[in-house]
Protein backbone atom coordinates (compact mmCIF):
# COMPACT_ATOMS: atom_id res chain seq x y z
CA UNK A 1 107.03 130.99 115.17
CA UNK A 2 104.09 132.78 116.87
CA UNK A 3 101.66 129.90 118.09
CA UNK A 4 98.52 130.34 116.66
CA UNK A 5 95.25 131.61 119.09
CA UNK A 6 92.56 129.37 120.14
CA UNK A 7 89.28 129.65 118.45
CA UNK A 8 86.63 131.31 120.55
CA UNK A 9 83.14 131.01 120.21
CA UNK A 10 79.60 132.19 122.50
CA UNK A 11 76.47 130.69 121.06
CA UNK A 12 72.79 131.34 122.97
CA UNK A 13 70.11 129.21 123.02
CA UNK A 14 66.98 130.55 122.11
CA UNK A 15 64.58 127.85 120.19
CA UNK A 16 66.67 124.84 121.14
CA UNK A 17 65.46 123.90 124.13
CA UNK A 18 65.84 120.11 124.60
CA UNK A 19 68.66 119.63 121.84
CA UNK A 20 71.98 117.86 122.55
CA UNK A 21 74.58 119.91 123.49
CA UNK A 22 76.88 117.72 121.06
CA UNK A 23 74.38 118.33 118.17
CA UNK A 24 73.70 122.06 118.57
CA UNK A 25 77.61 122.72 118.15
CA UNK A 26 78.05 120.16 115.38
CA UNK A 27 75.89 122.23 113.76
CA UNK A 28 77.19 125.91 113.81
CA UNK A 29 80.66 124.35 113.92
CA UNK A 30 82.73 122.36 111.72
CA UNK A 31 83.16 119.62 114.40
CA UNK A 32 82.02 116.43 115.07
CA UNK A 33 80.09 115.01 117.65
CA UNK A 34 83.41 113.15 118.83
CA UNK A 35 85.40 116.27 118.40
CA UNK A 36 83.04 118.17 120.81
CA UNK A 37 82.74 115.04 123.49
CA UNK A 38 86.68 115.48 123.70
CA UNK A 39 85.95 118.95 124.39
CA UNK A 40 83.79 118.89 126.58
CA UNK A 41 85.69 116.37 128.71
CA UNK A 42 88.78 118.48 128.98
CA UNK A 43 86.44 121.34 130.28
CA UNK A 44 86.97 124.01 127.27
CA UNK A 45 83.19 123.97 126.79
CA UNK A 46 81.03 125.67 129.62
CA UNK A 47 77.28 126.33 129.73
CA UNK A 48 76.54 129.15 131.46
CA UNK A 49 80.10 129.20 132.85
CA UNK A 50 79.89 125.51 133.91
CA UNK A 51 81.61 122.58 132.83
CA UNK A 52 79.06 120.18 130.62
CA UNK A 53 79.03 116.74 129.35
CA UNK A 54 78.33 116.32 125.74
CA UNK A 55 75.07 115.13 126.24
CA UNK A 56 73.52 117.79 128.28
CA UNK A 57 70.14 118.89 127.26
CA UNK A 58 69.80 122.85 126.32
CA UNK A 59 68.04 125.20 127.83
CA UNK A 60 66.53 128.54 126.51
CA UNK A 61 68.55 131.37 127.39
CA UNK A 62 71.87 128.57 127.90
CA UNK A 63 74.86 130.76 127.03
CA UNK A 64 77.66 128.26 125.62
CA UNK A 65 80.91 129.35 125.32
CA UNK A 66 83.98 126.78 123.05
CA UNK A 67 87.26 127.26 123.04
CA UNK A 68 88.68 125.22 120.25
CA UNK A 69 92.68 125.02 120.28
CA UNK A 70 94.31 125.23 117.27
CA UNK A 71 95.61 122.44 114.81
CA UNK A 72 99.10 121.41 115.49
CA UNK A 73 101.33 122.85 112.90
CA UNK A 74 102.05 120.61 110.13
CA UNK A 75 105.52 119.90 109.01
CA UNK A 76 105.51 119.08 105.14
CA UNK A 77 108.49 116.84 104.17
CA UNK A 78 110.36 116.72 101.04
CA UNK A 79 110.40 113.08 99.59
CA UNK A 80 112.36 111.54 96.49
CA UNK A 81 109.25 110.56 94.46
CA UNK A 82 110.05 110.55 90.69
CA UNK A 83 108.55 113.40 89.15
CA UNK A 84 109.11 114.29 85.06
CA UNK A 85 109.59 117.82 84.58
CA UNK A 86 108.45 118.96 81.43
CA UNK A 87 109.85 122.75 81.52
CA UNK A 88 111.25 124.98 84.28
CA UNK A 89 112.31 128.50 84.36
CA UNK A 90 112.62 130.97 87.41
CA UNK A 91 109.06 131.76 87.36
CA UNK A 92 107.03 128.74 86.73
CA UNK A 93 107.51 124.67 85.52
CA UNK A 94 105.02 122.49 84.29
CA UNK A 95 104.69 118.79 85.39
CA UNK A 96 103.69 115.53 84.09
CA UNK A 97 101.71 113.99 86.70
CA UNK A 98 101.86 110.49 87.64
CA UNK A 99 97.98 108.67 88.14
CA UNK A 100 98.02 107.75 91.11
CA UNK A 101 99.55 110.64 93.45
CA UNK A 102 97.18 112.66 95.12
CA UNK A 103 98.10 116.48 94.87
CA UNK A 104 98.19 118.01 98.05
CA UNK A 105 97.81 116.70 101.61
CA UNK A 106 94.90 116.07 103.71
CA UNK A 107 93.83 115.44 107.39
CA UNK A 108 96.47 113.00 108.72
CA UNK A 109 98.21 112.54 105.56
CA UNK A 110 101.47 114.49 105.58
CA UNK A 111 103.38 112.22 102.53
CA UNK A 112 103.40 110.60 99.48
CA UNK A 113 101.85 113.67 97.47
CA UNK A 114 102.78 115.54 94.67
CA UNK A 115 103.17 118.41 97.32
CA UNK A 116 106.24 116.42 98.95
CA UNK A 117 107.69 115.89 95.24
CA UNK A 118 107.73 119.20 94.39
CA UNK A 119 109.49 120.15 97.69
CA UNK A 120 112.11 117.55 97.08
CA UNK A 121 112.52 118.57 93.43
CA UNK A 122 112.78 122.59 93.43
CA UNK A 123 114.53 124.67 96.10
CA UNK A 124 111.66 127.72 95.39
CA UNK A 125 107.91 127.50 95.34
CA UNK A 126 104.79 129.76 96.12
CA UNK A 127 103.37 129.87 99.31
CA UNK A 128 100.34 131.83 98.24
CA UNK A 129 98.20 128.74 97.85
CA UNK A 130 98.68 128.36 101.58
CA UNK A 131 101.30 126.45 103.87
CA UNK A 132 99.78 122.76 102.78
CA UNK A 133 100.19 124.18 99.07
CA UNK A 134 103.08 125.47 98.13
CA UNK A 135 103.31 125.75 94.28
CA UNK A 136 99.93 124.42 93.30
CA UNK A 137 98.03 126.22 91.45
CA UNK A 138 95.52 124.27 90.22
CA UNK A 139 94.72 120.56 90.87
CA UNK A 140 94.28 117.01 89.09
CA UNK A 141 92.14 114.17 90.62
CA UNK A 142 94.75 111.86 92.37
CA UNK A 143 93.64 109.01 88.96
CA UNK A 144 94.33 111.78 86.42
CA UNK A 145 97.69 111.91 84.85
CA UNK A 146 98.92 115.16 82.98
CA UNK A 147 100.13 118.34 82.74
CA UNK A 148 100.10 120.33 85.81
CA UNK A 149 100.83 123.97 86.21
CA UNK A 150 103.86 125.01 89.24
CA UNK A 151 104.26 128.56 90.55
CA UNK A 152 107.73 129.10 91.69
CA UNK A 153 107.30 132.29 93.54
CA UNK A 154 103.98 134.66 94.71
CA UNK A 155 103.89 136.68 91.82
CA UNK A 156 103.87 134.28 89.00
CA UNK A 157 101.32 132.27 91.00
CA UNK A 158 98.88 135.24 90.97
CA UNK A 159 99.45 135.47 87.32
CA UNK A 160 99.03 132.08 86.67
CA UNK A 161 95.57 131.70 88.78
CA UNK A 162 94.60 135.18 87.35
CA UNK A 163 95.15 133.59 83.85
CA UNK A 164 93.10 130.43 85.09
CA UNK A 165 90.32 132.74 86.59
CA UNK A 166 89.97 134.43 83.21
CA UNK A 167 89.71 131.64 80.94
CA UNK A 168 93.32 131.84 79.36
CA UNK A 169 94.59 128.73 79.61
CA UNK A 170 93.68 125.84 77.29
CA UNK A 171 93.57 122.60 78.81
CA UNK A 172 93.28 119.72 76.98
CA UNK A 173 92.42 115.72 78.13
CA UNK A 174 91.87 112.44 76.39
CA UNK A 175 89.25 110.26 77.60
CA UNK A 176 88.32 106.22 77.08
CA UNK A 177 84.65 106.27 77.69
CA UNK A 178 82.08 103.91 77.30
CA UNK A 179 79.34 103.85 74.58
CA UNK A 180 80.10 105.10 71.02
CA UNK A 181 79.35 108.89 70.63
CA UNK A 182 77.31 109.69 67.91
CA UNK A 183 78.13 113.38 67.35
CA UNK A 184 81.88 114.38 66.16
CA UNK A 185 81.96 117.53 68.48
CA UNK A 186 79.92 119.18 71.00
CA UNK A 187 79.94 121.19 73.95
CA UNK A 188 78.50 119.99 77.24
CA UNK A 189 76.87 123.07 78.87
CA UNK A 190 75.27 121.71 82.64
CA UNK A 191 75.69 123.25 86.00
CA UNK A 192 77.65 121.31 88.08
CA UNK A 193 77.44 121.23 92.49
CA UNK A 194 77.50 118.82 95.07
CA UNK A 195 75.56 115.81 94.74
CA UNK A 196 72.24 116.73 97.32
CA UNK A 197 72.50 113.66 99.06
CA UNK A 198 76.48 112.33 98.72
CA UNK A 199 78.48 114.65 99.80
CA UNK A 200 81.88 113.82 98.52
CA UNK A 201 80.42 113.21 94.78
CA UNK A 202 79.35 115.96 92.46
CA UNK A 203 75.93 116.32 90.58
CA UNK A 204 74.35 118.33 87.51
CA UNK A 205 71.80 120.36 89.78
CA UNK A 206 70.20 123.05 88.81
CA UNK A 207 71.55 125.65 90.73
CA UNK A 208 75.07 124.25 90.51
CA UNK A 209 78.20 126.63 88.73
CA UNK A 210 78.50 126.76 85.34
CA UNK A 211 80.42 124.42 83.74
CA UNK A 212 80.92 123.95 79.99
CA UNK A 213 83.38 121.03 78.34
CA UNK A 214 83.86 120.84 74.77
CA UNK A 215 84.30 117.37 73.20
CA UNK A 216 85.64 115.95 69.83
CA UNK A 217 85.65 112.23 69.14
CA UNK A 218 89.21 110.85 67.99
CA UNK A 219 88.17 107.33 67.46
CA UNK A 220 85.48 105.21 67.94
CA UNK A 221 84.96 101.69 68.86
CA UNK A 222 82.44 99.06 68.89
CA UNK A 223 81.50 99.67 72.16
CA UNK A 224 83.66 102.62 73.23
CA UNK A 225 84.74 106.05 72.27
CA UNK A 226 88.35 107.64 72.59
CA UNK A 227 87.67 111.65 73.05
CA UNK A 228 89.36 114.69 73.23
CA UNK A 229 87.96 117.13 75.80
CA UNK A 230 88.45 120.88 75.87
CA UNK A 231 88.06 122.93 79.70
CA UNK A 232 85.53 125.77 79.06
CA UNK A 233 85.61 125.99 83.07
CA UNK A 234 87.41 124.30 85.72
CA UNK A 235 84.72 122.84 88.46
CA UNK A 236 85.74 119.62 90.60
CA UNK A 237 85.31 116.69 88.42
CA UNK A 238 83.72 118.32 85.70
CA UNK A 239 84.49 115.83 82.78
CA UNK A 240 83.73 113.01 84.65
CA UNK A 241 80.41 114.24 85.92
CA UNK A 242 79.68 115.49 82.25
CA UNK A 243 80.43 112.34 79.89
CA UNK A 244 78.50 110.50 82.98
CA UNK A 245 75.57 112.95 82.25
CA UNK A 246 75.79 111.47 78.52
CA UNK A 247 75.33 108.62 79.80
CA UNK A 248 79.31 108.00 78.60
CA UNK A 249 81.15 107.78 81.86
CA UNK A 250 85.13 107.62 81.63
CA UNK A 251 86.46 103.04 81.50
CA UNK A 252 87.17 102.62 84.74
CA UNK A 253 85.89 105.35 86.83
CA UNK A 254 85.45 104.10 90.19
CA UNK A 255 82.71 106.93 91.21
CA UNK A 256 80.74 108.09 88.01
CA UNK A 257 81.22 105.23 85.89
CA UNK A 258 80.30 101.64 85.25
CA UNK A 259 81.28 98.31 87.60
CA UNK A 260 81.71 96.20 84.91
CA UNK A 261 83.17 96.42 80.92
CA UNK A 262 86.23 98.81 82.28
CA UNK A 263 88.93 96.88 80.04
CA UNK A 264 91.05 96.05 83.27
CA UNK A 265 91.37 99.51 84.51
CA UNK A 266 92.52 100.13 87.75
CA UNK A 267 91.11 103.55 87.61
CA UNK A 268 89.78 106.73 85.31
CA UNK A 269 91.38 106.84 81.50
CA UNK A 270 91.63 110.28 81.84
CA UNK A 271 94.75 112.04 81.32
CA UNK A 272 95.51 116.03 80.94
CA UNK A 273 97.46 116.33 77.56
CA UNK A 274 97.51 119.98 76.59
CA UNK A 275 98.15 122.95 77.79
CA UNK A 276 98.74 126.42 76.55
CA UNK A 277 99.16 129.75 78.24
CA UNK A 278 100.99 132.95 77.83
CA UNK A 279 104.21 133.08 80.26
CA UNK A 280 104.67 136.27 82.57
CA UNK A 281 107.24 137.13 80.09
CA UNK A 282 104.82 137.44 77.16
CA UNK A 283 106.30 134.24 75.44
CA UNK A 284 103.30 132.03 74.19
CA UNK A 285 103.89 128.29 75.79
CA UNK A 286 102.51 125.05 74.93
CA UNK A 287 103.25 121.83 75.96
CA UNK A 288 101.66 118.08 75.47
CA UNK A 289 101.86 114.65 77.02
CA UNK A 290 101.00 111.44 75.73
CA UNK A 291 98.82 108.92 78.69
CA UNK A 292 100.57 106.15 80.36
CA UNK A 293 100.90 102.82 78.81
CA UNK A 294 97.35 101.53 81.34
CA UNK A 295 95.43 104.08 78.81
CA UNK A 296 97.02 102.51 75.89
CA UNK A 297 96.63 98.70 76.77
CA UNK A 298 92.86 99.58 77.75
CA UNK A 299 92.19 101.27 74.25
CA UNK A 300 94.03 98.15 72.43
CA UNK A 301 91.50 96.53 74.46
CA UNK A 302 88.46 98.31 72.93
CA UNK A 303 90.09 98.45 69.68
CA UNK A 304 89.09 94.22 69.69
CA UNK A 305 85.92 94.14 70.94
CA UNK A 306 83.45 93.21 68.52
């Protein structure tokens, strides 16, 4: 394997005079402050061809020059976790997943995923989704149980995200939520982006993506709602942020929804239990999935509320 190249990067200071070295890089890179002390003080950041502390103070007309070395490679393992396999062919399977399992790994977290499952469980997967991906095509929060799309080679996953990309696959969830919903169906059209001031949460904002979810009420209770939710689009957390925005966030949603009244929910009563798409071969495939028995119990729970 050819190692990778370091990153290298020349910045000059022009209206920064005064500003931390530290926070001028943190800034134009995606480092931290503790990223850059560490290199700094193994001498792969120079100011004007010098070795610098973190802390220096800039100078206009300071020419800074980072070398950042690259990642160590990551070795993804395959691990035994039980996975149910709904359907498999040479091109594609579809997956029930587990709540729970987060999808794909993340910084310092090489296991446990459904990533790891899926090498353990099938001997070919695509590697178009990158080396940390192979086979996923698109993704479930690590508390949302379903149906989950595989690509088994580099073709079928550029058909399959094509198909995604273009609308063509109907995904389907059910949903606990507090509140009773008057309206049998609707559609939820608000633009959805990262929340301005958290980060890791998303937000309706104004200028957000689109993002439209469809909803039907199956049943409702005195003080809940069990709903059926149709995928217009596909944004990051876009059901939960919507039935929030109603003002009907999901029992037991740890981010969007309420701290108390969640029916002794460990986490989100959301679970993907349709989809439908036509396979490479032309065949028209559909497949659904009943929730776990947590989503059950918790509904029984509503069910005798007065």
């Amino acid at each position: 394997m050819i190692p990778k190249p370091a990153e290298s990067h020349v910045f000059t200071a022009a209206d920064d005079s005064g500003s931390r070295l530290d926070l001028y890089l943190s800034e134009r890179l995606e480092l931290s402050r503790s990223q850059i002390k560490r290199l700094a003080d193994s001498g792969l950041i120079l100011v004007n061809g010098k070795q610098t502390k973190a802390g220096y103070k800039l100078r206009a007309g300071d020419v800074v020059s980072v070398e950042v070395p690259p990642e160590p490679e990551q070795v993804l393992k395959p691990q035994p976790i039980p996975l149910e396999i709904i359907y498999e062919d040479e091109d594609l399977a579809v997956i029930n997943k587990p709540k729970g399992l987060v999808v794909h790994p993340g910084a310092g977290n090489l296991s446990e995923t459904l990533v790891n499952a899926l090498l353990y469980h099938f001997e070919d997967l695509s590697e178009e989704g990158g080396p940390d991906r192979p086979g996923i095509v698109h993704r479930l929060d690590k508390d949302t149980s379903g149906l989950m799309l595989v690509a088994k080679h580099d073709r079928s996953h550029a058909y399959l995200t094509n198909l995604l990309k273009e609308r063509q696959v109907e995904k389907h969830y059910l949903a606990l939520v507090h509140g009773v919903i008057k309206d049998d169906q609707g559609l939820i059209d608000k633009p959805i982006g990262r929340h301005p001031r958290d980060r890791k949460r998303m937000a309706i904002v104004e200028d957000g993506r689109e993002a439209q979810t469809v909803f039907t009420v199956q049943e409702r209770f005195s003080k809940y709602s069990l709903v059926l939710l149709h995928l217009i689009t596909g944004r990051t957390h876009q059901i939960r942020v919507h039935l929030a925005s109603m003002h009907h966030p999901i029992v037991g949603d740890p981010v969007y929804g309420y701290k108390t009244g969640n029916l002794g929910a460990s986490s989100q009563m959301l679970h993907a239990c349709y989809l439908a798409f036509q396979h490479p071969s032309g065949q028209f495939l559909e497949f659904s999935s009943s929730p776990g028995p947590e989503f059950w119990e918790a509904v029984e729970k509503a069910k005798m509320i007065d």
